[in-house]
Protein backbone atom coordinates (compact mmCIF):
# COMPACT_ATOMS: atom_id res chain seq x y z
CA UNK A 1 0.00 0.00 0.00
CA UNK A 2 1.77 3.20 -1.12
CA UNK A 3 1.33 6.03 0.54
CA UNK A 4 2.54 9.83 -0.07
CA UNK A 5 2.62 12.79 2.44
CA UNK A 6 2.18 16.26 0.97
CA UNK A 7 2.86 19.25 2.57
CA UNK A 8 1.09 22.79 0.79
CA UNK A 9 0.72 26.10 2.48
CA UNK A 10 -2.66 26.67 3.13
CA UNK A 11 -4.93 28.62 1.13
CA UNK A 12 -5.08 26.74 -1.96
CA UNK A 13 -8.92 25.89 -3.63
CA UNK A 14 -10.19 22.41 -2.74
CA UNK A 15 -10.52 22.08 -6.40
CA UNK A 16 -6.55 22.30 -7.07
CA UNK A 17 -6.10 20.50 -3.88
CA UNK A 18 -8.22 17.64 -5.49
CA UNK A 19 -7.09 17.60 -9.06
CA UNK A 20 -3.22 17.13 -7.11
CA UNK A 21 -4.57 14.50 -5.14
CA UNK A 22 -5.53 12.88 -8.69
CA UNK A 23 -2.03 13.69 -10.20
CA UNK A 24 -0.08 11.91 -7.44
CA UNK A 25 -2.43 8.94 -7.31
CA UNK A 26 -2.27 8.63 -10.83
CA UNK A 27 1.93 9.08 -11.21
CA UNK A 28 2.34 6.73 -7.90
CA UNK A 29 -0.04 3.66 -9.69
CA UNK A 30 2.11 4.26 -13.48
CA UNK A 31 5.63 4.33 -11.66
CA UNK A 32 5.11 1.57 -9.20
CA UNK A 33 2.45 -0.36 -10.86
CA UNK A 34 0.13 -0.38 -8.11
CA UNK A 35 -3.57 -0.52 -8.40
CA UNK A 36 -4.97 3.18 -7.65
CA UNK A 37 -7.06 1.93 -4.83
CA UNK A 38 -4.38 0.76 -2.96
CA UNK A 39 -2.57 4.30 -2.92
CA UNK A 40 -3.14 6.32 0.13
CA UNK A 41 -2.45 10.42 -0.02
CA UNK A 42 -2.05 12.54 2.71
CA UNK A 43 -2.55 16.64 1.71
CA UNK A 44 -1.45 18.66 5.03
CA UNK A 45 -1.96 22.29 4.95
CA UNK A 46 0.65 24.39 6.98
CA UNK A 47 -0.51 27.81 8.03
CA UNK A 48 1.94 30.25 6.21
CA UNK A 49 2.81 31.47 10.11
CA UNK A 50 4.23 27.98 10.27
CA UNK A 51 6.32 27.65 7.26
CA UNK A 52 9.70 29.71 7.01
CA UNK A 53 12.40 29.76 4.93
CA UNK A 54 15.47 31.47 6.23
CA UNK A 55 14.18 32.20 9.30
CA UNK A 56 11.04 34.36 7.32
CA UNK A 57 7.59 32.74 7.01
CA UNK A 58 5.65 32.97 4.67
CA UNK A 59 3.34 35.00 6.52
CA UNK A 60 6.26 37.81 7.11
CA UNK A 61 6.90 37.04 3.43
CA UNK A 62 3.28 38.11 2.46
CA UNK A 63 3.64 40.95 4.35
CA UNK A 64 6.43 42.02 2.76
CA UNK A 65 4.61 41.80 -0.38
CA UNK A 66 6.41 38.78 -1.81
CA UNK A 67 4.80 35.94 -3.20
CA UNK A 68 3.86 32.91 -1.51
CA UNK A 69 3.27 31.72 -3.95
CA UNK A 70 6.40 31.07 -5.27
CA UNK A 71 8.41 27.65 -5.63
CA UNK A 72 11.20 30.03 -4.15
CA UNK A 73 9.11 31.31 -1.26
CA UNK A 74 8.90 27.52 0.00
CA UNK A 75 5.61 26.26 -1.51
């Protein structure tokens, strides 16, 4: 039974959240040849006050006006 832990700031539509949870069952049952209901996936939404990079989270980040966005801001 494969399973796979994903992290994502929050604020993300359940939609994307969704079509993601699709995406990873779907490259997890090609690459390992598992049947797709045996693939468990675990989505875990951080509050951006409890993500940093650098010492900065992405709260302080927003605040700043950066993106949070960004693969570089730690999403």
């Amino acid at each position: 039974m494969p399973m796979a832990f994903v992290s994502i700031r929050e604020g993300r539509p359940p939609e994307s959240i969704r079509n993601m949870i699709s995406a990873v069952t779907a490259a997890i049952a090609e690459w390992l040849d598992a049947p797709p209901s045996t693939i468990r996936v675990v989505v875990t939404e951080v509050p951006l006050t409890h993500w940093a990079t650098g010492d900065v989270t992405l709260a302080e980040k927003e605040q700043d006006g950066g993106p949070t966005g960004s693969k570089e801001a730690g999403s």
